[in-house]
C-alpha atoms as a PDB file:
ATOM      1  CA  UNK A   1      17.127 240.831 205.953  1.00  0.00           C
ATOM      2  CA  UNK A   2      14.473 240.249 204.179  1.00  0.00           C
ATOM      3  CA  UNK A   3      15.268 236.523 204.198  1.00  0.00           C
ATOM      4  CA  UNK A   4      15.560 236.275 207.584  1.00  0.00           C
ATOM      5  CA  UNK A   5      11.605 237.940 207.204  1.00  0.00           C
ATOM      6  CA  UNK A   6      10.585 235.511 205.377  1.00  0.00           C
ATOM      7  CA  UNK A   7      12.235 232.838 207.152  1.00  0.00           C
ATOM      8  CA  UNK A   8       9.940 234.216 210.726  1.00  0.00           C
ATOM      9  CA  UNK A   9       6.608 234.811 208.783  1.00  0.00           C
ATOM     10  CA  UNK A  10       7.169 230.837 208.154  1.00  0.00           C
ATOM     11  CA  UNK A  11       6.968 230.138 211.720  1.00  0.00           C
ATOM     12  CA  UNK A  12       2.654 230.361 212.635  1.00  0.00           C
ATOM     13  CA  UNK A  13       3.573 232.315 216.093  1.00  0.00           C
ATOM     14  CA  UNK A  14       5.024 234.562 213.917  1.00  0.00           C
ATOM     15  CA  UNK A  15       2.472 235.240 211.424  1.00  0.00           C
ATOM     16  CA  UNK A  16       0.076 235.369 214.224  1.00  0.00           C
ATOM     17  CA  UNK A  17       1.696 238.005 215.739  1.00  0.00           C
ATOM     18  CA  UNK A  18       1.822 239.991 212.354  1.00  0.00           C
ATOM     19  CA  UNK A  19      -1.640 239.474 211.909  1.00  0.00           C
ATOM     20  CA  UNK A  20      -2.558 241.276 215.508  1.00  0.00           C
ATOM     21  CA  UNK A  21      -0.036 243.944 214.166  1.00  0.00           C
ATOM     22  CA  UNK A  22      -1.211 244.460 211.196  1.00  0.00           C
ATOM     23  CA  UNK A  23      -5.115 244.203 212.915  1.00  0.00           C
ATOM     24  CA  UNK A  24      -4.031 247.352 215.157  1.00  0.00           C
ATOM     25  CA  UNK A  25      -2.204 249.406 212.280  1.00  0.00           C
ATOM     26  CA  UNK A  26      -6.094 249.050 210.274  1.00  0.00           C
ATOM     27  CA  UNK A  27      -8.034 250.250 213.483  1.00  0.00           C
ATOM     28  CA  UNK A  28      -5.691 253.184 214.014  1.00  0.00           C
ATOM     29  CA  UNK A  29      -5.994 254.238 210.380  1.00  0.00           C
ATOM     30  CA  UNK A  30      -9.549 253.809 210.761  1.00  0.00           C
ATOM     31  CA  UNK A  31      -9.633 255.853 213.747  1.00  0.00           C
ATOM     32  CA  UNK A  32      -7.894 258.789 212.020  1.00  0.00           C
ATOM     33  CA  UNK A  33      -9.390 258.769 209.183  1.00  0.00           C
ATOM     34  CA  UNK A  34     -13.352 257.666 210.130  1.00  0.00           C
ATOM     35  CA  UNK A  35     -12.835 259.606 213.606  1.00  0.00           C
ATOM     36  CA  UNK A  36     -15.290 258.726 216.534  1.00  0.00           C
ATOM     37  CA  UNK A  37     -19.328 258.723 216.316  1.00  0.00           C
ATOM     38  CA  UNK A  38     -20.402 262.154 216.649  1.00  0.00           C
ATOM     39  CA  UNK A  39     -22.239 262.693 219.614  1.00  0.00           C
ATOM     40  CA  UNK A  40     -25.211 265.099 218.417  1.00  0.00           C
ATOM     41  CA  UNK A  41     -26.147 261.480 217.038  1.00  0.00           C
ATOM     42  CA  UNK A  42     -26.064 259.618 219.742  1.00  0.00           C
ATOM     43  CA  UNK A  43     -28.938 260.723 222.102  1.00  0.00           C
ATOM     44  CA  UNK A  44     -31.217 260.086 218.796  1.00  0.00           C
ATOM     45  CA  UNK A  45     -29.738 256.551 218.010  1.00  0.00           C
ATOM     46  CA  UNK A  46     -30.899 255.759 221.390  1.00  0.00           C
ATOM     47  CA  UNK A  47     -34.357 256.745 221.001  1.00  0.00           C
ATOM     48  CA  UNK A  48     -34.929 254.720 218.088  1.00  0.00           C
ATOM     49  CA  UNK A  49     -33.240 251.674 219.488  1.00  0.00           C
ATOM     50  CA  UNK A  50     -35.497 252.345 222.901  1.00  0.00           C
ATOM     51  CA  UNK A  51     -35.790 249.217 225.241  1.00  0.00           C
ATOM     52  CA  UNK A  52     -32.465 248.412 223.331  1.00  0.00           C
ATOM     53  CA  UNK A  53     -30.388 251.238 223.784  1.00  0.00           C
ATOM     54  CA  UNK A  54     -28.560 249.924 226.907  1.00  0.00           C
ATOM     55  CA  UNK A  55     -27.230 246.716 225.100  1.00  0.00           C
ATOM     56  CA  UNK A  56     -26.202 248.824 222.418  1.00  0.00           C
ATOM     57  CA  UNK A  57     -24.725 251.030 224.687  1.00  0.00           C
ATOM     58  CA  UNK A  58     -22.375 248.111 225.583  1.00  0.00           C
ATOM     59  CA  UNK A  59     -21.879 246.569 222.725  1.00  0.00           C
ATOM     60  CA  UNK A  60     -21.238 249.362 220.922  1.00  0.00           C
ATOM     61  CA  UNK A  61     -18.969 250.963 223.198  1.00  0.00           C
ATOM     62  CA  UNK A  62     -17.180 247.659 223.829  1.00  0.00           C
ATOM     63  CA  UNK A  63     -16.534 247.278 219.354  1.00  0.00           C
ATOM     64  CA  UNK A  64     -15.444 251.430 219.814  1.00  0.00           C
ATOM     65  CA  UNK A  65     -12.753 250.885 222.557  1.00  0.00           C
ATOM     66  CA  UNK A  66     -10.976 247.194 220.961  1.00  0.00           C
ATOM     67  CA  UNK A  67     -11.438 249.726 217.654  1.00  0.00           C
ATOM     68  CA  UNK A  68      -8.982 252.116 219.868  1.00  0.00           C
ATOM     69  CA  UNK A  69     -11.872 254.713 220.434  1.00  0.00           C
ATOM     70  CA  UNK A  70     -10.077 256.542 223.736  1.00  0.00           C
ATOM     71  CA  UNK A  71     -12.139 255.700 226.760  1.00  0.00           C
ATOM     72  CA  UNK A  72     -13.115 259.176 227.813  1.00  0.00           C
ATOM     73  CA  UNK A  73     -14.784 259.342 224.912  1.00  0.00           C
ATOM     74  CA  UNK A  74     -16.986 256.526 225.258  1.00  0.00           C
ATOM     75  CA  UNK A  75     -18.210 257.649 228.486  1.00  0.00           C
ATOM     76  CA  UNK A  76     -18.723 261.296 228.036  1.00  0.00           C
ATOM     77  CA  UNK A  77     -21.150 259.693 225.427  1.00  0.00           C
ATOM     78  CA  UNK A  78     -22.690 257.487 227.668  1.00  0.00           C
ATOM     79  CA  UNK A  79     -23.243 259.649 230.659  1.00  0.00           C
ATOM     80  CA  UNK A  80     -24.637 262.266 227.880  1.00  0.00           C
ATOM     81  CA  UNK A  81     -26.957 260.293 226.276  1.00  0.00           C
ATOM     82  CA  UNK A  82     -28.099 257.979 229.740  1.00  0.00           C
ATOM     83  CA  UNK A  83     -27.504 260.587 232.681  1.00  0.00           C
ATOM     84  CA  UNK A  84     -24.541 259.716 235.295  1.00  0.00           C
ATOM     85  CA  UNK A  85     -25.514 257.253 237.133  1.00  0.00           C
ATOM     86  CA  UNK A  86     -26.858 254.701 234.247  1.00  0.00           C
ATOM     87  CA  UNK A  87     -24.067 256.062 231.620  1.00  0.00           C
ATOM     88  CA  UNK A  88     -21.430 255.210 234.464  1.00  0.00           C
ATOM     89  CA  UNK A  89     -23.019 251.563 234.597  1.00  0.00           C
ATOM     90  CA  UNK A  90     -22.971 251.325 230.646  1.00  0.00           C
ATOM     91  CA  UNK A  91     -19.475 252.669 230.521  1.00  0.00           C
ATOM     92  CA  UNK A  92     -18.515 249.500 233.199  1.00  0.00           C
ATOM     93  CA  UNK A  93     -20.111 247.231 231.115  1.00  0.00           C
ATOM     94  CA  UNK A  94     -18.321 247.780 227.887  1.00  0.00           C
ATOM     95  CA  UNK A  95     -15.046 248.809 229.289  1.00  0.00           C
ATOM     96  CA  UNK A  96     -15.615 245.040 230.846  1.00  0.00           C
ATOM     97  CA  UNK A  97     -16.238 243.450 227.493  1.00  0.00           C
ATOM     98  CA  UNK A  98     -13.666 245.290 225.566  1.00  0.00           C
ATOM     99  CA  UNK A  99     -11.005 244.263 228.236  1.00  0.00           C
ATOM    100  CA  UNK A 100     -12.098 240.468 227.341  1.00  0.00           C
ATOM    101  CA  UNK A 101     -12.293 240.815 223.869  1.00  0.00           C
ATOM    102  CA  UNK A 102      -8.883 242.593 223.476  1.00  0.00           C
ATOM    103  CA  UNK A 103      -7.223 240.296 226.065  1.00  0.00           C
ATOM    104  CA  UNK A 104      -8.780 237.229 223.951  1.00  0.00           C
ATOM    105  CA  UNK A 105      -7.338 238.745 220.727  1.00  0.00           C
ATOM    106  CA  UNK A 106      -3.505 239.443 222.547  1.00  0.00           C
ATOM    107  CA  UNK A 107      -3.485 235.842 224.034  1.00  0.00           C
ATOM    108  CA  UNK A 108      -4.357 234.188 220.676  1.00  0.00           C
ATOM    109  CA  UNK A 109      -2.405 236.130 218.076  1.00  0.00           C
ATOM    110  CA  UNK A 110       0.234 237.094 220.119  1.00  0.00           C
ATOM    111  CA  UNK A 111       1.170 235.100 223.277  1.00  0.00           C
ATOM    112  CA  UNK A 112       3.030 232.396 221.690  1.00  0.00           C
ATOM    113  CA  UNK A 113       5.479 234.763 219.586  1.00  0.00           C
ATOM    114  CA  UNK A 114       6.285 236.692 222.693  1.00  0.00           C
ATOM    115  CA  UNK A 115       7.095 233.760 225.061  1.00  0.00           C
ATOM    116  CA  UNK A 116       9.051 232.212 222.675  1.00  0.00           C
ATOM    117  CA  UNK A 117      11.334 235.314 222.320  1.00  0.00           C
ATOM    118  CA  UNK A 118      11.644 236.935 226.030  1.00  0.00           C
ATOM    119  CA  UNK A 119      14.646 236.990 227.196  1.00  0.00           C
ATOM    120  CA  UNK A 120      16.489 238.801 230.087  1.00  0.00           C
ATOM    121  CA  UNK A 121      14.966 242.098 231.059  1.00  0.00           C
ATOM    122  CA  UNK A 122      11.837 241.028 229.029  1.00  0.00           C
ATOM    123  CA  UNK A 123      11.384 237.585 230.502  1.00  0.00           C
ATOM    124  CA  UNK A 124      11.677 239.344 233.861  1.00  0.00           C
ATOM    125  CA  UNK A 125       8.757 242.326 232.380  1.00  0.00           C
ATOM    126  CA  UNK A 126       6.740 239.118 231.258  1.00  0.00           C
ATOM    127  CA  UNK A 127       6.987 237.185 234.961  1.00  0.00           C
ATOM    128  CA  UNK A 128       6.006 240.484 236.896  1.00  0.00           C
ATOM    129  CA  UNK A 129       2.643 240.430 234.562  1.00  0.00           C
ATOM    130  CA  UNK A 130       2.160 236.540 235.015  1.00  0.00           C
ATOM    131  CA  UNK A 131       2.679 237.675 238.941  1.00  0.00           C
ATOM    132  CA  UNK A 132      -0.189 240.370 238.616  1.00  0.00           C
ATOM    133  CA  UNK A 133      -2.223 240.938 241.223  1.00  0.00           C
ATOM    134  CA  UNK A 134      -5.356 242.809 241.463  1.00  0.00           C
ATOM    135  CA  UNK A 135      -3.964 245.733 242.810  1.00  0.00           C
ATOM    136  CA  UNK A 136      -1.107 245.772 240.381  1.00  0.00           C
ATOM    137  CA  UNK A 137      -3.511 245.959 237.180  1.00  0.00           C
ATOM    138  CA  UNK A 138      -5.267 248.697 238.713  1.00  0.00           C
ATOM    139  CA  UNK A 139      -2.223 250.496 239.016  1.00  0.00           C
ATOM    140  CA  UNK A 140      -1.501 249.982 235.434  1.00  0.00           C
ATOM    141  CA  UNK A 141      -4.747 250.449 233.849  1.00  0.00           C
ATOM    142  CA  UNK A 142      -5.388 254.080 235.613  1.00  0.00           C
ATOM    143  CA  UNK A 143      -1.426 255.396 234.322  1.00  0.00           C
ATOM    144  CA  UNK A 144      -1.964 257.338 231.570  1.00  0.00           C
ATOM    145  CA  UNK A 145       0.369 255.409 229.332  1.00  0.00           C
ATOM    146  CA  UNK A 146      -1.581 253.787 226.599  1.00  0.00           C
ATOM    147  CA  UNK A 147      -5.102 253.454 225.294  1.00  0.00           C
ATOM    148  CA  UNK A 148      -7.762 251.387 226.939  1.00  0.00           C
ATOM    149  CA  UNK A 149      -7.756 248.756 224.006  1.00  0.00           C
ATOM    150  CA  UNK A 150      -3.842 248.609 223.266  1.00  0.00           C
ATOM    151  CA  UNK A 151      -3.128 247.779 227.074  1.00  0.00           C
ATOM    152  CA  UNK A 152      -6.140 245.361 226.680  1.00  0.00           C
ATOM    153  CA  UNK A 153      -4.266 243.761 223.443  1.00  0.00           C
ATOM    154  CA  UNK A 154      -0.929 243.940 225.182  1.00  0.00           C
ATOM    155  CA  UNK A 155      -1.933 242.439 228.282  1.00  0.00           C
ATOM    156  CA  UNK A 156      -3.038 239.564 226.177  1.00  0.00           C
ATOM    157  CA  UNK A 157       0.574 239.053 224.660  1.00  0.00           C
ATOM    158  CA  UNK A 158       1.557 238.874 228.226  1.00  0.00           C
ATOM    159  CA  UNK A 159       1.432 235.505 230.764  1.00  0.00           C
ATOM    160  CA  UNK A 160      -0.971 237.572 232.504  1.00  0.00           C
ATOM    161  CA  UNK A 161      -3.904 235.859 233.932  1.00  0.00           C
ATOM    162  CA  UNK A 162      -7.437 236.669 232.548  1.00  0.00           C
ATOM    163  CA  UNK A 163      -9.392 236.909 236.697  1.00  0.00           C
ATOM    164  CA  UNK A 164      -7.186 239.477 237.710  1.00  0.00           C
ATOM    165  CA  UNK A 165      -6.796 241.536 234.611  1.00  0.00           C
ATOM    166  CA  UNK A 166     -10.580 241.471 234.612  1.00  0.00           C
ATOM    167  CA  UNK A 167     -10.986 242.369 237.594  1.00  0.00           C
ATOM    168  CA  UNK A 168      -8.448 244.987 237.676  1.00  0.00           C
ATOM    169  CA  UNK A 169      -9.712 246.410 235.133  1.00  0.00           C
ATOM    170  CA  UNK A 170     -13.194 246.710 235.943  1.00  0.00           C
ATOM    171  CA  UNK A 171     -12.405 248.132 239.312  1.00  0.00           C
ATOM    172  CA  UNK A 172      -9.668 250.603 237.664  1.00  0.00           C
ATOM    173  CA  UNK A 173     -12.412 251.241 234.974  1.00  0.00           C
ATOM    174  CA  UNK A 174     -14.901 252.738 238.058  1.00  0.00           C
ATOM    175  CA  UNK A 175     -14.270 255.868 239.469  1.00  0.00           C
ATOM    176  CA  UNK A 176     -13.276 257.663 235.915  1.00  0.00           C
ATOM    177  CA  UNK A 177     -16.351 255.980 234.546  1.00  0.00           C
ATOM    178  CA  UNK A 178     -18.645 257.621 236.742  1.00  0.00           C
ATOM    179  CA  UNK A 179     -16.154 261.135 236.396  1.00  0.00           C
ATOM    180  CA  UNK A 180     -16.749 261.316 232.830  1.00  0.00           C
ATOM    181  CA  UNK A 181     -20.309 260.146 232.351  1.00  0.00           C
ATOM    182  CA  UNK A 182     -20.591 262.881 235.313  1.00  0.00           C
ATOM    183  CA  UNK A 183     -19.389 265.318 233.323  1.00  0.00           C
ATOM    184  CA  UNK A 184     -21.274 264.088 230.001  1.00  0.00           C
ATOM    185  CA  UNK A 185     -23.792 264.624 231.634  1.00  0.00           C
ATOM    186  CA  UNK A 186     -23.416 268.249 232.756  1.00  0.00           C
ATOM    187  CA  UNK A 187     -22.623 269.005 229.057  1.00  0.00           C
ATOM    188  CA  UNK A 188     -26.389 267.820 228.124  1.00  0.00           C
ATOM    189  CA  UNK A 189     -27.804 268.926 231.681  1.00  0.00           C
ATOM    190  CA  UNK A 190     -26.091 271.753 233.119  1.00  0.00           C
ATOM    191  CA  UNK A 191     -26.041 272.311 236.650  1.00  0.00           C
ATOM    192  CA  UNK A 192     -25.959 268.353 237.309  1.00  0.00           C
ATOM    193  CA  UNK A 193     -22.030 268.281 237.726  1.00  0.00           C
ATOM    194  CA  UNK A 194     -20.340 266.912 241.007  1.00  0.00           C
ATOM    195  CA  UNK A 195     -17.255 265.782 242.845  1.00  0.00           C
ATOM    196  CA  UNK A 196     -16.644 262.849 240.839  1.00  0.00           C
ATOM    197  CA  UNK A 197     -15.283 265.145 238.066  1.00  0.00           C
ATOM    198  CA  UNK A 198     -12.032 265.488 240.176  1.00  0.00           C
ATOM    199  CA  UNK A 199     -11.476 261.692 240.038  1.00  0.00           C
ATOM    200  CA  UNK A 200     -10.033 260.525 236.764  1.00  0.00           C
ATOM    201  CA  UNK A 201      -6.917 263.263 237.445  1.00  0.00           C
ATOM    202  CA  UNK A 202      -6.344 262.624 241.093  1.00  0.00           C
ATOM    203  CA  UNK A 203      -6.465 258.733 240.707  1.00  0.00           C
ATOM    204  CA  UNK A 204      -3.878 258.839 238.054  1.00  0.00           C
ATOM    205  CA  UNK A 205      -1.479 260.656 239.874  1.00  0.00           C
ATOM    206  CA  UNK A 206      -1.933 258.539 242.775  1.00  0.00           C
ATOM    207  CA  UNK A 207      -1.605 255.448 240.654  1.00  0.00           C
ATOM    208  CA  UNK A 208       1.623 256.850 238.962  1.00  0.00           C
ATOM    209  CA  UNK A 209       3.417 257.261 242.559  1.00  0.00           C
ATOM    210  CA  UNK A 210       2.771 253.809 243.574  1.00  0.00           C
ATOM    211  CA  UNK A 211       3.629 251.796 240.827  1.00  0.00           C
ATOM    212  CA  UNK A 212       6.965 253.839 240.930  1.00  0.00           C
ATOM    213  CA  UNK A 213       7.243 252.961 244.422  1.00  0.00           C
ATOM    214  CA  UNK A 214       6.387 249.045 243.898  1.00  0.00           C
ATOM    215  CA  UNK A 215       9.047 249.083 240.675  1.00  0.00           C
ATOM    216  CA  UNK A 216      11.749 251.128 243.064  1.00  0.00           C
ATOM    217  CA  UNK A 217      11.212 248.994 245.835  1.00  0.00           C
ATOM    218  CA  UNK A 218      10.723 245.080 243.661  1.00  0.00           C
ATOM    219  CA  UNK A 219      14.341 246.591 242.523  1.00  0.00           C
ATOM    220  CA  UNK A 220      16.516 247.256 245.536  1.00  0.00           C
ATOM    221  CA  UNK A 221      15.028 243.562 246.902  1.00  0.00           C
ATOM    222  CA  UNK A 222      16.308 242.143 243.426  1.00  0.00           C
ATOM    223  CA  UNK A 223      19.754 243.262 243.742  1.00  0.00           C
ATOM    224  CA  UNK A 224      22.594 241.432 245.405  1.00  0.00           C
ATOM    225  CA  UNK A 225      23.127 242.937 248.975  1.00  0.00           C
ATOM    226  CA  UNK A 226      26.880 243.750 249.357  1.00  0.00           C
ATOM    227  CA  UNK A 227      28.548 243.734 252.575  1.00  0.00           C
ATOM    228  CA  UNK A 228      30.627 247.096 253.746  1.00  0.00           C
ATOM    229  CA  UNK A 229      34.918 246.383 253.372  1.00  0.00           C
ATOM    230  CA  UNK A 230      35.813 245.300 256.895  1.00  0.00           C
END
């Protein structure tokens, strides 16, 4: 066995592929043991940085979410520190960036390995994502099955192509982005809360029941139709 290891490390798709491994085993140790910024910081950072504070409210949060840094968090700390409406708009912006940077990282570190080994099921999984539309990235991006940087690097391992993915995940990114910097906001500014709180939930949910739908339906069209005995 650990032949055969050695033998695949050999191969560079292979040790590629370790490397984005090993790259997301040292960002979740670092995320349990550093933990998050803590947010009594935050509003202070940003009135040092002033006329800067935006662009280091993206690239920050951008370097926090490919770091694993859940989502939510990142934009109940922007909507805290830059009110609803701009935190929403800083949210966008690094949820954008992150999804590039973390789609880059996938495709080069891990694309290769994975198309050389799908087979079957898998090679099926693989031509749905190089498929993708829009619409269907949305649907995975708001299912609450993964973080917002591991679907980022995953998606890169995948033949998925980089407009739609971007897209889809911008446009996914939206409605919970202004829900949470909503309600980061409220926690600084009481009072301020509104409707779009009730988004992130109800958009899941409704996300959930149509990709099951798409999956149960792309299935019955992909089996053989058999004819009733005579």
């Amino acid at each position: 066995m650990i032949q055969a290891a050695r033998r695949l490390l050999r191969q560079p798709s292979a040790r590629r592929f370790a490397l984005l491994l090993l790259l997301l085993a040292i960002l979740g140790v670092a995320l349990l043991v550093i933990g998050p910024p803590e947010a009594d910081e935050l509003p202070r950072l940003a009135d040092r940085l002033g006329g800067l504070a935006p662009v280091a409210a993206i690239l920050g949060g951008a370097l926090l979410l490919v770091a694993l840094v859940p989502r939510t968090l990142v934009t109940l700390a922007t909507g805290a520190v830059f009110g609803p409406l701009e935190g929403a708009g800083y949210a966008l912006g690094a949820a954008l960036l992150a999804a590039a940077l973390g789609f880059a990282v996938g495709r080069a570190l891990g694309r290769q390995f994975v198309a050389e080994r799908v087979r079957g099921r898998l090679a099926r999984l693989d031509g749905w994502f190089a498929r993708q539309s829009v619409f269907g990235v949305m649907t995975v991006r708001l299912l609450p099955i993964s973080g917002y940087g591991l679907v980022s690097y995953g998606y890169g391992t995948t033949g998925a192509r980089v407009l739609p993915f971007l897209t889809g995940s911008l446009l996914a990114s939206a409605p919970t982005a202004f829900g949470y910097a909503a309600l980061g906001a409220a926690a600084t500014s009481p009072g301020t809360i509104n409707w779009y709180a009730a988004a992130p939930a109800s958009l899941g949910l409704i996300a959930s029941a149509v990709l099951i739908h798409r999956w149960w339906r792309a299935e019955r069209q992909r089996r053989p139709h058999v004819a009733p005995p005579p």
